[in-house]
C-alpha atoms as a PDB file:
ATOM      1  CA  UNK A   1      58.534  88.743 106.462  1.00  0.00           C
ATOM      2  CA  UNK A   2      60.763  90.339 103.984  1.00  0.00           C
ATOM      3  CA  UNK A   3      59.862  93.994 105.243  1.00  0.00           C
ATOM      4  CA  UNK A   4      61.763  96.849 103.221  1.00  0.00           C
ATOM      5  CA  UNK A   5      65.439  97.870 104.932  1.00  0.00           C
ATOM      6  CA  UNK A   6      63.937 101.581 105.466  1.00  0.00           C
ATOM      7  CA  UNK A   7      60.816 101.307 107.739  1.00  0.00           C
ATOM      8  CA  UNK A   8      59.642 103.412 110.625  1.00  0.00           C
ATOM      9  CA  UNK A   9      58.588 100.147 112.624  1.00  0.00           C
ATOM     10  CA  UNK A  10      55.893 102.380 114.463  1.00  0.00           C
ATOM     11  CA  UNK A  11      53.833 103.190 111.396  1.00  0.00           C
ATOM     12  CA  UNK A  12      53.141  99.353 110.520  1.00  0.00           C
ATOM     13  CA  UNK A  13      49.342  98.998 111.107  1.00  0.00           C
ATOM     14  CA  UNK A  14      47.382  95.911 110.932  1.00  0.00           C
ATOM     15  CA  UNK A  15      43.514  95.787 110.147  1.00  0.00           C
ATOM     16  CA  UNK A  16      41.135  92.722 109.716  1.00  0.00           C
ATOM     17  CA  UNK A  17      37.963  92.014 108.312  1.00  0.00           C
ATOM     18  CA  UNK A  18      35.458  88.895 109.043  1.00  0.00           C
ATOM     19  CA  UNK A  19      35.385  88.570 113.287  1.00  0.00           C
ATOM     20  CA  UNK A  20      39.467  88.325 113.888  1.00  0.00           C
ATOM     21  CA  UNK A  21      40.463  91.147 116.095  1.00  0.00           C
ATOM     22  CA  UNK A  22      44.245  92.605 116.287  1.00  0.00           C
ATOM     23  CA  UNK A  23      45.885  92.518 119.504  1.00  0.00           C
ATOM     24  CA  UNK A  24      49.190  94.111 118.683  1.00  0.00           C
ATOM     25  CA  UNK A  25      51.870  94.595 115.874  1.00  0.00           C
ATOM     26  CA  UNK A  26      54.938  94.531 116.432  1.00  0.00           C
ATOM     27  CA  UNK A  27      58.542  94.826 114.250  1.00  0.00           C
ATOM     28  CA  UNK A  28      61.742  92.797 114.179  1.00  0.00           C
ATOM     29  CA  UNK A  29      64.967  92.575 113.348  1.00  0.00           C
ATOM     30  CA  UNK A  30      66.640  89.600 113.968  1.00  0.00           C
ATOM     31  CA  UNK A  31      69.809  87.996 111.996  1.00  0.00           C
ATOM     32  CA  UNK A  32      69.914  85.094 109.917  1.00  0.00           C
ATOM     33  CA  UNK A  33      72.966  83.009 109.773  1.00  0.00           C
ATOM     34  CA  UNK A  34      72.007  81.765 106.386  1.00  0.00           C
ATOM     35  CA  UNK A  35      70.494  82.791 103.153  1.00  0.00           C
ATOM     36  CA  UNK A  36      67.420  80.579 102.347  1.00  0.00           C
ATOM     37  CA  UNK A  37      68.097  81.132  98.916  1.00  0.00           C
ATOM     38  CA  UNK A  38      69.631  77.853  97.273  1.00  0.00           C
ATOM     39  CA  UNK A  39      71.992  80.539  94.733  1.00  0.00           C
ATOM     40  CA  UNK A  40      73.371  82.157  98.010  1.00  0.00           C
ATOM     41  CA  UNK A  41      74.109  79.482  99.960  1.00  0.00           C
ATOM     42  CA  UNK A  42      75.947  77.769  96.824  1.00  0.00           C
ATOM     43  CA  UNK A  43      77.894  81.413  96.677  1.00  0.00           C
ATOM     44  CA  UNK A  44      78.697  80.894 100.060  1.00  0.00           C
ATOM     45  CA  UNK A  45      80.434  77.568  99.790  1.00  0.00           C
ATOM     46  CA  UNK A  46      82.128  78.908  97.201  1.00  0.00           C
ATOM     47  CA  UNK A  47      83.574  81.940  99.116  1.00  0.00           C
ATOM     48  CA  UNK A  48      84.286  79.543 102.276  1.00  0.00           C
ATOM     49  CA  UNK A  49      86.541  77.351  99.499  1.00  0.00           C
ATOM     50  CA  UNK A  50      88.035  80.013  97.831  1.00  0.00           C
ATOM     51  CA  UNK A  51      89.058  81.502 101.483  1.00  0.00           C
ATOM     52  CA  UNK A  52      90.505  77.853 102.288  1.00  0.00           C
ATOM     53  CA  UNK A  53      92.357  77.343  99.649  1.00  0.00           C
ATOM     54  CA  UNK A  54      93.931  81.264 100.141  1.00  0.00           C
ATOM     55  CA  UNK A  55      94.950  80.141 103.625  1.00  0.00           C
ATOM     56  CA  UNK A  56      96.452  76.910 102.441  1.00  0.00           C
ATOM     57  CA  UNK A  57      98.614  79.210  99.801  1.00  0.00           C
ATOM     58  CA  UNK A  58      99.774  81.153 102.912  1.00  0.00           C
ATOM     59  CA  UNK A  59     100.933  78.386 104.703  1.00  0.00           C
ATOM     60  CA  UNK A  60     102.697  76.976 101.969  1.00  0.00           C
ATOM     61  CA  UNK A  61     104.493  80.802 101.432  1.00  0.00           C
ATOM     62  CA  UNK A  62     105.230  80.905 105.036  1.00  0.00           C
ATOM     63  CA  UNK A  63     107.207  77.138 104.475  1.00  0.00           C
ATOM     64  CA  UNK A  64     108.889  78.395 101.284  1.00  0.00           C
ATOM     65  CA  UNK A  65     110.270  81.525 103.973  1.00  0.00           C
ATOM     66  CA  UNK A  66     111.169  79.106 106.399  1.00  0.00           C
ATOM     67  CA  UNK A  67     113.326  77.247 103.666  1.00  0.00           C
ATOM     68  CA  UNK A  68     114.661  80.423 102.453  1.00  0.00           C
ATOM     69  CA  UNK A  69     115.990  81.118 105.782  1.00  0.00           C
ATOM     70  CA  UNK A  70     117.123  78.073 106.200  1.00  0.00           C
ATOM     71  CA  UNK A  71     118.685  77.897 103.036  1.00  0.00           C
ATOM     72  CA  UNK A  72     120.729  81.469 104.216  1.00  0.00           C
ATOM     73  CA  UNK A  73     121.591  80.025 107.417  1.00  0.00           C
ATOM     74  CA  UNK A  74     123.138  77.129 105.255  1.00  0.00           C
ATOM     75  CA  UNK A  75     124.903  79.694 103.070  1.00  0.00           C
ATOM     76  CA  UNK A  76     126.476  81.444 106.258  1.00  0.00           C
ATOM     77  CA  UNK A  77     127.494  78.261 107.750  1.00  0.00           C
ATOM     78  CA  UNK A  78     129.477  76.585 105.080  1.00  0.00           C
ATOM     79  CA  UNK A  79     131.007  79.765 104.029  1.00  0.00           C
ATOM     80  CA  UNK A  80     132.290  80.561 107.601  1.00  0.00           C
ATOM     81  CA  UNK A  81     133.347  77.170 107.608  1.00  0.00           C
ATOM     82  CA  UNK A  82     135.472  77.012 103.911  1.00  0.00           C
ATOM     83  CA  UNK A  83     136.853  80.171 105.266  1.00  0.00           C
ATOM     84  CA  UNK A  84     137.777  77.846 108.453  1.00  0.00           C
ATOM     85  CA  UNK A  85     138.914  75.017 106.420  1.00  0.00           C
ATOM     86  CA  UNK A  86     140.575  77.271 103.905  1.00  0.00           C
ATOM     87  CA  UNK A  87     142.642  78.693 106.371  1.00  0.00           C
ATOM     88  CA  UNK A  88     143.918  75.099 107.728  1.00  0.00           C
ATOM     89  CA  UNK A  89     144.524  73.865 104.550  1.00  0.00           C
ATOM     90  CA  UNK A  90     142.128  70.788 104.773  1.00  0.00           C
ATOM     91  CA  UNK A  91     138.926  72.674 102.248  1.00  0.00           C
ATOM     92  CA  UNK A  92     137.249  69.403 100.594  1.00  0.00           C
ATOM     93  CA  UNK A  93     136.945  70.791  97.409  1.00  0.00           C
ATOM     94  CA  UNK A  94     133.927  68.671  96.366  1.00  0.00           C
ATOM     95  CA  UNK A  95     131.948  69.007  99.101  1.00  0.00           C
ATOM     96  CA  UNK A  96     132.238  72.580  98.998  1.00  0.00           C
ATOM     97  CA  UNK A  97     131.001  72.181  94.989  1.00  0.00           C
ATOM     98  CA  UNK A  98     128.332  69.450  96.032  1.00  0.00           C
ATOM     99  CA  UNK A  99     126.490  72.323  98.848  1.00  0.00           C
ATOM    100  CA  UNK A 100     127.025  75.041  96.735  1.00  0.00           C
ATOM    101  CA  UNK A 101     124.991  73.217  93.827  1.00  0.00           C
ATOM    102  CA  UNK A 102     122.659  72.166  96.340  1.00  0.00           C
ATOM    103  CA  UNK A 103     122.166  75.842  97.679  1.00  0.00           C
ATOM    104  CA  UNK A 104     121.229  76.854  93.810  1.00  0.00           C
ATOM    105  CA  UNK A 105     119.602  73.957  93.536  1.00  0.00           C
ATOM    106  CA  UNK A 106     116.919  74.519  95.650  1.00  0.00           C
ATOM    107  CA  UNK A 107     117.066  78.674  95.709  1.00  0.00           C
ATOM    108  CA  UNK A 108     115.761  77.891  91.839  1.00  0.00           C
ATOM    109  CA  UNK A 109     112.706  75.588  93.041  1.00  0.00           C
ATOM    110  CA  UNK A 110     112.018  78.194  95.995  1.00  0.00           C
ATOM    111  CA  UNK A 111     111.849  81.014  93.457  1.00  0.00           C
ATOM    112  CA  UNK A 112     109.734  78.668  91.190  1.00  0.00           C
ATOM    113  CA  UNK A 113     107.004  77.605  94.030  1.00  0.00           C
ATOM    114  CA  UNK A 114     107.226  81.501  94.986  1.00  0.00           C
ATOM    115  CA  UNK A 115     105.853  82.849  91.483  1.00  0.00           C
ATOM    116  CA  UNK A 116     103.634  79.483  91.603  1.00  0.00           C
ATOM    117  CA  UNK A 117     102.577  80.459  94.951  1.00  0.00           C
ATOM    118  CA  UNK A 118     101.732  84.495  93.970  1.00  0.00           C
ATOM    119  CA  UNK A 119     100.161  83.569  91.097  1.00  0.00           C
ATOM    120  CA  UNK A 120      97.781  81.250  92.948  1.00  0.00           C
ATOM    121  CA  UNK A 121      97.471  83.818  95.319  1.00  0.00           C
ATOM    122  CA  UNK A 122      96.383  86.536  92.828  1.00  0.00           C
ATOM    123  CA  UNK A 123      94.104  84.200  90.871  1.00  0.00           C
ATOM    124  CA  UNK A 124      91.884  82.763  94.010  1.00  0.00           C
ATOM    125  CA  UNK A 125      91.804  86.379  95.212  1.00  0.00           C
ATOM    126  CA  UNK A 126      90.667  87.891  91.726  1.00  0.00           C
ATOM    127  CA  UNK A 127      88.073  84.791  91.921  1.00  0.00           C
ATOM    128  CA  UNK A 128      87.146  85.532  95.363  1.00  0.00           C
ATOM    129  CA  UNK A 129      86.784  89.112  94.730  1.00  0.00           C
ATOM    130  CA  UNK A 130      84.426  88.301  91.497  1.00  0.00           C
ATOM    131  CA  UNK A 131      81.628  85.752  93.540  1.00  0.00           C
ATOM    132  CA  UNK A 132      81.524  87.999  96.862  1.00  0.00           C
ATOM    133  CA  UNK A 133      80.045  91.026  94.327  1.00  0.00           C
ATOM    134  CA  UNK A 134      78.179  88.606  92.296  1.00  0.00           C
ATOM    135  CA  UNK A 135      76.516  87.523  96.190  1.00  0.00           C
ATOM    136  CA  UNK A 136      76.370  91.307  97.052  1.00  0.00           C
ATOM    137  CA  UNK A 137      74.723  92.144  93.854  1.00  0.00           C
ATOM    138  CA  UNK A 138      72.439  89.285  94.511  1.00  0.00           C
ATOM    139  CA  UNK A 139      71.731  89.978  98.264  1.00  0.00           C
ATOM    140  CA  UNK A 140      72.204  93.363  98.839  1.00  0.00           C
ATOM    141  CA  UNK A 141      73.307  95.048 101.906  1.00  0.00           C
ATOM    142  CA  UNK A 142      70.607  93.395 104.186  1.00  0.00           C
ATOM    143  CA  UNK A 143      70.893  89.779 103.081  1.00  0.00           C
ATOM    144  CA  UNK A 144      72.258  89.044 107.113  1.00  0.00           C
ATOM    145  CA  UNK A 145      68.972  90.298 108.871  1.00  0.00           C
ATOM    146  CA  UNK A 146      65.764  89.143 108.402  1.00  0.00           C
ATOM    147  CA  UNK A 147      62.559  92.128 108.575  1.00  0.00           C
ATOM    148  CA  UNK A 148      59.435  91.229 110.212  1.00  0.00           C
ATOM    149  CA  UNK A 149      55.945  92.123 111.330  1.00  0.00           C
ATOM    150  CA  UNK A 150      54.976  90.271 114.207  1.00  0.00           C
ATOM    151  CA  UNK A 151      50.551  90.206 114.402  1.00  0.00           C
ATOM    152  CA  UNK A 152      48.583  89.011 117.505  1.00  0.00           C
ATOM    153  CA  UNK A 153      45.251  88.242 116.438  1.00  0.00           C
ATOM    154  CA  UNK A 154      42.113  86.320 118.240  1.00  0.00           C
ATOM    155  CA  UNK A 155      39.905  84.389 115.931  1.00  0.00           C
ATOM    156  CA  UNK A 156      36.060  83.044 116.944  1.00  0.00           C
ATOM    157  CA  UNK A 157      36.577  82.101 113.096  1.00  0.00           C
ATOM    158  CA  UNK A 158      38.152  78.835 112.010  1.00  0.00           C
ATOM    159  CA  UNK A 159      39.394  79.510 108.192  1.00  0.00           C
ATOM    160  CA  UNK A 160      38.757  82.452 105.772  1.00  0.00           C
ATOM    161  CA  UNK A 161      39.862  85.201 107.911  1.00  0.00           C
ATOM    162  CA  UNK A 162      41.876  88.088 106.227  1.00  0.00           C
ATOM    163  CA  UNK A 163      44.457  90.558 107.776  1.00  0.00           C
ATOM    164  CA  UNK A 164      46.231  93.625 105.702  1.00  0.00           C
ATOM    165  CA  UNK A 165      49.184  94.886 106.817  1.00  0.00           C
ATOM    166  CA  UNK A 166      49.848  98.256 106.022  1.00  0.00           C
END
């Protein structure tokens, strides 16, 4: 296992020594879902949380969007209506104060959990960014595939047999 990334698979060669005969060699590529190494598989559940917790900072920007169109559509609707009520001479005064504190009200927190929100989103990115090269550094480019020589041998010989791989 753990053949180099550059190999011409058809110049791997095989010899023994002490009664075990080659049959074939062989190379392979196959993936590997996993790192065995403990400090990559700890990098990866770090990436998979950092990911998470990105996609739970979009969904709570796509509800702050909702509430700012909501929030608009709020806007619209008692200003067509004060216009309405202005015009008939029966504008509630208060009311019309109480939704338009409301409207600022809550256009200040949704401007405060946006900048929250961006911030969040630019640190777990930066963070994100910073442990996927730290596991590329560590890795490489063929930490997903695993390289190996595959040897057929026949043995008379219980134990003590050697093979070189060249």
């Amino acid at each position: 296992t753990d053949l180099p990334q550059h190999i011409v698979p058809n110049s791997i060669y095989a010899e023994s020594a002490n009664g075990l005969e080659v049959r074939s060699v062989s190379y392979r590529e196959r993936p590997v879902s996993e790192d065995v190494r403990e400090e990559v598989r700890e990098l990866d559940v770090k990436i998979r949380d950092f990911e998470d917790q990105l996609r739970a900072n979009q969904a709570q920007q796509k509800v702050v969007e909702k509430q700012r169109a909501y929030l608009d559509k709020l806007e619209q609707f008692s200003a067509t209506t004060s216009h309405a009520e202005l015009s008939s001479g029966v504008l509630n005064a208060q009311t019309l104060k109480d939704l338009t504190e409301y409207v600022f009200s809550q256009r200040s927190e949704l401007v405060e959990r946006e900048l929250a929100l961006a911030t969040g989103t630019r640190d777990l990115s930066e963070q994100l960014d910073l442990v996927r090269r730290h596991r590329e550094k560590i890795t490489g480019a063929s930490s997903r595939t695993m390289r190996e020589a595959v040897v057929y041998v026949h043995s008379d010989i219980a134990d003590g047999s050697k093979l070189r791989l060249r």
